[in-house]
N, C-alpha and C. Protein backbone atom coordinates (compact mmCIF):
# COMPACT_ATOMS: atom_id res chain seq x y z
N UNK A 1 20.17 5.47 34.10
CA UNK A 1 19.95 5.39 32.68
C UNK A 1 21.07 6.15 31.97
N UNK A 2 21.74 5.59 30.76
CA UNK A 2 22.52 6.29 30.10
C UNK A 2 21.92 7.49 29.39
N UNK A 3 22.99 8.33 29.49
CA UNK A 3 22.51 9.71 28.50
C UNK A 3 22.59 9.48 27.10
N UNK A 4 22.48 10.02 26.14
CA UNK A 4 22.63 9.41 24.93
C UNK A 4 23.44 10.57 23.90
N UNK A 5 24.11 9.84 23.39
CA UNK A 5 25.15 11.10 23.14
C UNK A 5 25.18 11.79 21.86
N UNK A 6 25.79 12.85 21.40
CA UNK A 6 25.13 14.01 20.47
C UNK A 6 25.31 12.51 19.27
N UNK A 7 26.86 11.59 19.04
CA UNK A 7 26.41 10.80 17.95
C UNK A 7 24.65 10.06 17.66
N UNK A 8 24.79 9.70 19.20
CA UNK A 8 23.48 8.84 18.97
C UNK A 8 22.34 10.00 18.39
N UNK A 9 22.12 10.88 18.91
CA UNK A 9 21.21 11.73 18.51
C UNK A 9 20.83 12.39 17.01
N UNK A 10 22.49 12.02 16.21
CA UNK A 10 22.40 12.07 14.81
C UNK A 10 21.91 11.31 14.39
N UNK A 11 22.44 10.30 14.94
CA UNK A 11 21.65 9.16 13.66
C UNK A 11 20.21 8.88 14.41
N UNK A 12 19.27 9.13 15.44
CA UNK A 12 17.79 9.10 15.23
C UNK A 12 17.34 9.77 14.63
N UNK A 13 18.24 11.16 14.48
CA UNK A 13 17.18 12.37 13.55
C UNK A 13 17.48 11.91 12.21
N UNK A 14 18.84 10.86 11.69
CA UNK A 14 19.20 10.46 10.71
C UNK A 14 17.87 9.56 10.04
N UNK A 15 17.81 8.85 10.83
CA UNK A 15 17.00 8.02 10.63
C UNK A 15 15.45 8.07 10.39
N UNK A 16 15.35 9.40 11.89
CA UNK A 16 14.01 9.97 11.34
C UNK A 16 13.81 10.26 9.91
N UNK A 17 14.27 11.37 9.12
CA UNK A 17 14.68 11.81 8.26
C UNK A 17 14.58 10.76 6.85
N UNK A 18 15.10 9.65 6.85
CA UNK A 18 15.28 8.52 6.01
C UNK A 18 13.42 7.89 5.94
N UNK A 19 13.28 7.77 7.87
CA UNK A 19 12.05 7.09 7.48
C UNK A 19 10.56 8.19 7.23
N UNK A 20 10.99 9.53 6.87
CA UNK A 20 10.18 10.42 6.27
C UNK A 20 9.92 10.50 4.88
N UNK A 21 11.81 10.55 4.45
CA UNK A 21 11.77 10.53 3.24
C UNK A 21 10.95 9.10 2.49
N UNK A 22 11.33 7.93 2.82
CA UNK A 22 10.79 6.92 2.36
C UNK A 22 9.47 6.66 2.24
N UNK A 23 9.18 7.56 3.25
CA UNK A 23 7.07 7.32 3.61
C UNK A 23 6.70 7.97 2.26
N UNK A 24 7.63 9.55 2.03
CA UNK A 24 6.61 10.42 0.75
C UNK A 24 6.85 9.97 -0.23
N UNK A 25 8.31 9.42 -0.29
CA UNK A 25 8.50 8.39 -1.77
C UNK A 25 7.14 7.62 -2.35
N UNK A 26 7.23 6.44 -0.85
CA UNK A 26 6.23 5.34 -1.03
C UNK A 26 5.07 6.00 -1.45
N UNK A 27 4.12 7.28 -0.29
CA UNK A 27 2.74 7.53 -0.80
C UNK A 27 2.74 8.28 -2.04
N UNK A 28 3.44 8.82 -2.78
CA UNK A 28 4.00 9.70 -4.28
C UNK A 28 4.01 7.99 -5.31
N UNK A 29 4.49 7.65 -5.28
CA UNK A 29 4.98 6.56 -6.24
C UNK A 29 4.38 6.50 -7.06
N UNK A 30 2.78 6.64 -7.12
CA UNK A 30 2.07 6.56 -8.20
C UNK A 30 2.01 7.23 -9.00
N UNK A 31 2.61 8.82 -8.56
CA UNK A 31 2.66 9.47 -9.58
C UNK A 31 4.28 10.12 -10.26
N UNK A 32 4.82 8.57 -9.74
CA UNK A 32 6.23 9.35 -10.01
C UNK A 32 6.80 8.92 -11.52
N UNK A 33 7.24 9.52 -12.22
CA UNK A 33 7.67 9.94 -13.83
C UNK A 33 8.08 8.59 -13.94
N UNK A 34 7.39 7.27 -14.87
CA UNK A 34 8.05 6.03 -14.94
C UNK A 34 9.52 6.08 -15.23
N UNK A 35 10.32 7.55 -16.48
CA UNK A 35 11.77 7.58 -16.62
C UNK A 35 12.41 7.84 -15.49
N UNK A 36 11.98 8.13 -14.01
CA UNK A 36 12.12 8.56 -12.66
C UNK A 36 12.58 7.38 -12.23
N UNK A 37 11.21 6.12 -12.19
CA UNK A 37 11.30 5.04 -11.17
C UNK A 37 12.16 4.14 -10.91
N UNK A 38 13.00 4.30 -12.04
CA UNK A 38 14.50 3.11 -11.87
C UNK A 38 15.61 3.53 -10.81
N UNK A 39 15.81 4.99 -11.14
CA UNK A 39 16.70 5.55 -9.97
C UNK A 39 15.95 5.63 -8.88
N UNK A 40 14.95 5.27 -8.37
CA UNK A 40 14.24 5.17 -7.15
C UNK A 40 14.02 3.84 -6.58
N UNK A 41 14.29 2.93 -7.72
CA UNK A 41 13.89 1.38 -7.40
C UNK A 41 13.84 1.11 -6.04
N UNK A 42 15.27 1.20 -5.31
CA UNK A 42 15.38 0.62 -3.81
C UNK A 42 14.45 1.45 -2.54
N UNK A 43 14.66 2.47 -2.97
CA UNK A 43 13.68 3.25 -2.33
C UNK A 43 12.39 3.15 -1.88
N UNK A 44 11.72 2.28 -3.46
CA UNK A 44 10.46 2.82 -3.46
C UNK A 44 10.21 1.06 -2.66
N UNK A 45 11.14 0.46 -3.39
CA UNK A 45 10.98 -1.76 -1.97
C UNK A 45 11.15 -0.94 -0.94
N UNK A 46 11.73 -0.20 -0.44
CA UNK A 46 11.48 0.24 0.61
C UNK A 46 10.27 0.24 1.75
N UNK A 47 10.22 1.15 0.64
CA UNK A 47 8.29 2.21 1.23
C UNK A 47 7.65 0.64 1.30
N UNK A 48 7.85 -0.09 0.02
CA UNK A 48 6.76 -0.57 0.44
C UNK A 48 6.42 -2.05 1.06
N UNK A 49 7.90 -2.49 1.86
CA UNK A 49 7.99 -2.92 2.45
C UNK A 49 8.02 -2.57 3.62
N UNK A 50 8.04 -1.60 4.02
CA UNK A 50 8.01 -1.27 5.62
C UNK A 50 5.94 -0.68 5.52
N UNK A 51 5.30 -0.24 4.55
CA UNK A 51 4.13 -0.30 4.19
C UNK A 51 3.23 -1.88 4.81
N UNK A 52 4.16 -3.17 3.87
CA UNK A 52 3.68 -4.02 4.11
C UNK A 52 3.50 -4.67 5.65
N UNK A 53 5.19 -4.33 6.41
CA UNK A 53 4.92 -5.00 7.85
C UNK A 53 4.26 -4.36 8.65
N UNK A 54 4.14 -3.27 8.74
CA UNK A 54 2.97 -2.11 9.17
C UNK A 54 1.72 -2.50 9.03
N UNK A 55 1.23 -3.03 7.87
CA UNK A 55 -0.36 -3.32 7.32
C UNK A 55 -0.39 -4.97 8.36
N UNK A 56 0.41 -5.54 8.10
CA UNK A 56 0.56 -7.12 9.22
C UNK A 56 0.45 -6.60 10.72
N UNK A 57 1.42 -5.81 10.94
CA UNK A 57 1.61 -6.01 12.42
C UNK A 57 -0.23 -5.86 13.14
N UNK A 58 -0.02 -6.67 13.86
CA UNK A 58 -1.03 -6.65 15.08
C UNK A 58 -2.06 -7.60 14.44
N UNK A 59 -1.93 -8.05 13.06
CA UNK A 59 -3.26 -9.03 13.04
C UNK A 59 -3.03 -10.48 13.81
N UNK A 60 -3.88 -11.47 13.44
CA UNK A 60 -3.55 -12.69 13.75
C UNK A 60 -2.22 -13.30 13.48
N UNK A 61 -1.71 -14.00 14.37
CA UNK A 61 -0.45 -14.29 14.38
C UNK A 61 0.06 -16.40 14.06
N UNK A 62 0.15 -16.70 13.06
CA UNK A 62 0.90 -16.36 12.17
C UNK A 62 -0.44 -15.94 11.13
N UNK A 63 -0.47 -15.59 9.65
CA UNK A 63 -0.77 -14.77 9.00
C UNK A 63 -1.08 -15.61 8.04
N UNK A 64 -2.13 -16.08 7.30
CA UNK A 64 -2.50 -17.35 6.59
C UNK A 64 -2.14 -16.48 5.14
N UNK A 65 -2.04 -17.59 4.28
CA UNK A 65 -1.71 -16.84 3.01
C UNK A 65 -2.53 -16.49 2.09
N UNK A 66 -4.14 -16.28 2.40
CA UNK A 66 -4.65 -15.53 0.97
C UNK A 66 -4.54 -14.24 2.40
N UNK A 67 -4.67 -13.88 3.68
CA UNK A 67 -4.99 -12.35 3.79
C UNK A 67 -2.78 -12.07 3.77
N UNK A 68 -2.18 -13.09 3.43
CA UNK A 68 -0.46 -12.25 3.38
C UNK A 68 -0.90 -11.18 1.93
N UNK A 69 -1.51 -12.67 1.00
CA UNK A 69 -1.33 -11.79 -0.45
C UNK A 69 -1.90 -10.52 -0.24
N UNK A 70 -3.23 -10.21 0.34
CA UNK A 70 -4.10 -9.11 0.27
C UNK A 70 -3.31 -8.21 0.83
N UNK A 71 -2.62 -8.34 2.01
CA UNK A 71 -1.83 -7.12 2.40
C UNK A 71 -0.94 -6.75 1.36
N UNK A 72 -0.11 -7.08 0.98
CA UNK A 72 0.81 -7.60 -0.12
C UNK A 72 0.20 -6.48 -1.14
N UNK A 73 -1.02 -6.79 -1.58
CA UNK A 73 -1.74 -6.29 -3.08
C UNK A 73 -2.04 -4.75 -2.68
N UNK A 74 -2.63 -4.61 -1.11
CA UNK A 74 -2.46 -3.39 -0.40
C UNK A 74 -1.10 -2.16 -0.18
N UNK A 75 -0.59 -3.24 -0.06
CA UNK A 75 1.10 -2.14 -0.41
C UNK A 75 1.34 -2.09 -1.45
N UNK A 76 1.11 -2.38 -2.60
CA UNK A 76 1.51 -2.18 -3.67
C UNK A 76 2.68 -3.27 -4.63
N UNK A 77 2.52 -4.53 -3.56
CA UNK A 77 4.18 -5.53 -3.68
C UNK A 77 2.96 -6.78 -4.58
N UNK A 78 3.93 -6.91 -5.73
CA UNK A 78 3.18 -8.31 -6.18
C UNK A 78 3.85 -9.67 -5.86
N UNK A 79 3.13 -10.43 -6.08
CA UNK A 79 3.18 -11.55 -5.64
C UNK A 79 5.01 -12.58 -5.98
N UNK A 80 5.24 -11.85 -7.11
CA UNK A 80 7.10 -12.55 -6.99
C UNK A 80 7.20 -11.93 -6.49
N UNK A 81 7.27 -10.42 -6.36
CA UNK A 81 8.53 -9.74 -5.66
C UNK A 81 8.13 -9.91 -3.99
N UNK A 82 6.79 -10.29 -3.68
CA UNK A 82 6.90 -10.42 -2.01
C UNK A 82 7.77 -11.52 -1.75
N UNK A 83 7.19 -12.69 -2.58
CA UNK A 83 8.22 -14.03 -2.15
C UNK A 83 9.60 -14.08 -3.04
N UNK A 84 10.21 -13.66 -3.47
CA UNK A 84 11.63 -13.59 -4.02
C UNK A 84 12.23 -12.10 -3.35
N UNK A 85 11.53 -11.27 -2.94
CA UNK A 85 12.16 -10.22 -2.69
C UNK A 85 12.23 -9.55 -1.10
N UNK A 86 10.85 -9.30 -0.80
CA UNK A 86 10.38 -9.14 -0.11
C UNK A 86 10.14 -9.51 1.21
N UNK A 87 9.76 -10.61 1.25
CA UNK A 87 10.07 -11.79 2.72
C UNK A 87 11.39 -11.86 3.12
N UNK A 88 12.11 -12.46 1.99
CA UNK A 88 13.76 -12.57 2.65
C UNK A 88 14.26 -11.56 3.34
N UNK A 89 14.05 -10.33 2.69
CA UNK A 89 14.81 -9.01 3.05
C UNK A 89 13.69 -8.61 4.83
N UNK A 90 12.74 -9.26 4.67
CA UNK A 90 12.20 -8.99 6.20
C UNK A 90 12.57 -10.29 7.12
N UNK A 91 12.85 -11.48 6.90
CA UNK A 91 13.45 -12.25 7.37
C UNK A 91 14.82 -11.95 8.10
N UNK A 92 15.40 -11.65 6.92
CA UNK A 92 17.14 -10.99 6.92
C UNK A 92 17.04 -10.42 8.24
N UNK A 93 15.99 -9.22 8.16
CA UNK A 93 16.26 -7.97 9.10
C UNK A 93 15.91 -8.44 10.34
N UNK A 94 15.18 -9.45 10.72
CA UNK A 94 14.76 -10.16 11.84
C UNK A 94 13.37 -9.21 12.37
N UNK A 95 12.58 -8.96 11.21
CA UNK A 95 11.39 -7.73 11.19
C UNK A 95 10.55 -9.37 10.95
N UNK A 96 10.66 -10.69 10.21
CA UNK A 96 9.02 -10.99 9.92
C UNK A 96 9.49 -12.69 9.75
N UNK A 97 8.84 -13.29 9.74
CA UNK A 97 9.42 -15.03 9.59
C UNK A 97 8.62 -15.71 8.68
N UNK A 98 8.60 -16.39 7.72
CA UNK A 98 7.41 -16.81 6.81
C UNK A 98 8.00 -18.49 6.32
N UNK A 99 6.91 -19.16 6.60
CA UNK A 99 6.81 -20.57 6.26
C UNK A 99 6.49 -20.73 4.88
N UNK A 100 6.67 -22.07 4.31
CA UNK A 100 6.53 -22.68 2.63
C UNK A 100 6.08 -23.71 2.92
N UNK A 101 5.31 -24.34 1.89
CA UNK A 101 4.80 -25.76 2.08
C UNK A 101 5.77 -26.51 1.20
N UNK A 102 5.36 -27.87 0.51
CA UNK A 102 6.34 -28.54 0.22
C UNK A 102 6.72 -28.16 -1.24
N UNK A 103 6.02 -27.42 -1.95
CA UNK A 103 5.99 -26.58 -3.03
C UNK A 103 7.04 -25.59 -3.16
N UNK A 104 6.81 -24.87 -2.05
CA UNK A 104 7.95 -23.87 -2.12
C UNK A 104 6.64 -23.21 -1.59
N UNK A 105 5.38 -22.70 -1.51
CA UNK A 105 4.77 -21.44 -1.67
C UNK A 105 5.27 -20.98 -0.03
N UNK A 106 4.62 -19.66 -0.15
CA UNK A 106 4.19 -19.15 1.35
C UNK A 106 2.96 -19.59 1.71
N UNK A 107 3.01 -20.14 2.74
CA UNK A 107 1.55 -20.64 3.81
C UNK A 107 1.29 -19.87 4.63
N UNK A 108 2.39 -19.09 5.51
CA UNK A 108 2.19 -18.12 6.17
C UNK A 108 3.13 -16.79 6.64
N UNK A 109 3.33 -16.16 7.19
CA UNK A 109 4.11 -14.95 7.62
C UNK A 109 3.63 -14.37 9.03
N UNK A 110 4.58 -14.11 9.79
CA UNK A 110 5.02 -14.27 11.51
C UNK A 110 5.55 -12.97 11.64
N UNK A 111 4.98 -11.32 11.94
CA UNK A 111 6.15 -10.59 12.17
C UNK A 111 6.54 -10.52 13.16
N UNK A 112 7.72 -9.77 13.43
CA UNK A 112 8.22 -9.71 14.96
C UNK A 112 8.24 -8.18 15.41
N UNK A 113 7.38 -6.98 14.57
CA UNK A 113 7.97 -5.41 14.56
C UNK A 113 7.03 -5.38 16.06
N UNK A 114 8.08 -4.90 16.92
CA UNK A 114 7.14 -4.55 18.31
C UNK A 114 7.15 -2.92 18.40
N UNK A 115 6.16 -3.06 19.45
CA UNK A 115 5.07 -2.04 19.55
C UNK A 115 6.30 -0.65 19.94
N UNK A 116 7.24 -0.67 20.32
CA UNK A 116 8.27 0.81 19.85
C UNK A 116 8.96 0.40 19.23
N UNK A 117 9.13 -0.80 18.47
CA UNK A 117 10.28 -0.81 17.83
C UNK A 117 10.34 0.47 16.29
N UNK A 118 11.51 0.60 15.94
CA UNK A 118 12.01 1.47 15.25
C UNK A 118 11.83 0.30 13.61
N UNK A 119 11.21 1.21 12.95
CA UNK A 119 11.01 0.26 11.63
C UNK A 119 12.37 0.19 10.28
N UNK A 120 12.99 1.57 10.48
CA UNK A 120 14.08 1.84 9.69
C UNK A 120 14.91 1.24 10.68
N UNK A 121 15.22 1.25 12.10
CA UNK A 121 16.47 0.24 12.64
C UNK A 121 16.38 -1.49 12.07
N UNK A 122 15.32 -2.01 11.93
CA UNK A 122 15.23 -2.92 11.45
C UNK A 122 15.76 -3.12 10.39
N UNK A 123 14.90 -2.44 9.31
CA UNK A 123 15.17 -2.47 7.97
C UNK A 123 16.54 -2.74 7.53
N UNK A 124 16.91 -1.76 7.96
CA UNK A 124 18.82 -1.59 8.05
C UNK A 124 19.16 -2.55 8.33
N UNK A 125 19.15 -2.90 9.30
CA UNK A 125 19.79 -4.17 9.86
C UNK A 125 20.61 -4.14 11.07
């Protein structure tokens, strides 16, 4: 087995660190100063997208779309910003896969976050 070297070891505690900060962002948000929340914007899609694939992972697989919305309404993500914002950027990351009908809507959502995977390595990309 390879050893892992002092770089690598920065960036997990890096990362740790990121995915700490992002958790207290996300569970704070509600009470954070609305003149606050703009300079936090990305931050706070963050939280609450890694909130959302967290609340998915392990249910039924693929994920029908009134319990996507409910998770969705559970993290705090509304309904444009999951499908204009939200999905893609978990798509992107190769964290979640989500189908449309001929409409355009979401029908369903597929994640892929496995059971050690690292949720901020994803995210990132």
């Amino acid at each position: 087995m390879a050893e892992s070297t002092t770089a690598d070891q920065d960036v997990n505690r890096s990362d740790r660190r990121l995915g700490r900060a992002v958790t207290r962002v996300h569970q704070a948000s509600r009470t954070i100063d609305p003149a606050l929340r703009p300079r936090l914007e990305s931050l706070l899609h963050a939280g609450e997208a890694m909130d959302f694939v967290a609340r998915i992972h392990g249910f039924s697989d693929p994920l029908s779309a009134s319990a996507l919305e409910s998770f969705a309404v559970q993290a705090g993500i509304g309904r444009q910003s999951l499908h204009s914002t939200v999905l893609p950027a978990l798509k992107a990351a190769n964290v979640a896969d989500f189908a449309l009908d001929t409409q355009g809507v979401v029908i369903e959502v597929q994640e892929f976050l496995g059971v050690t995977g690292n949720l901020i390595e994803y995210l990132k990309g």
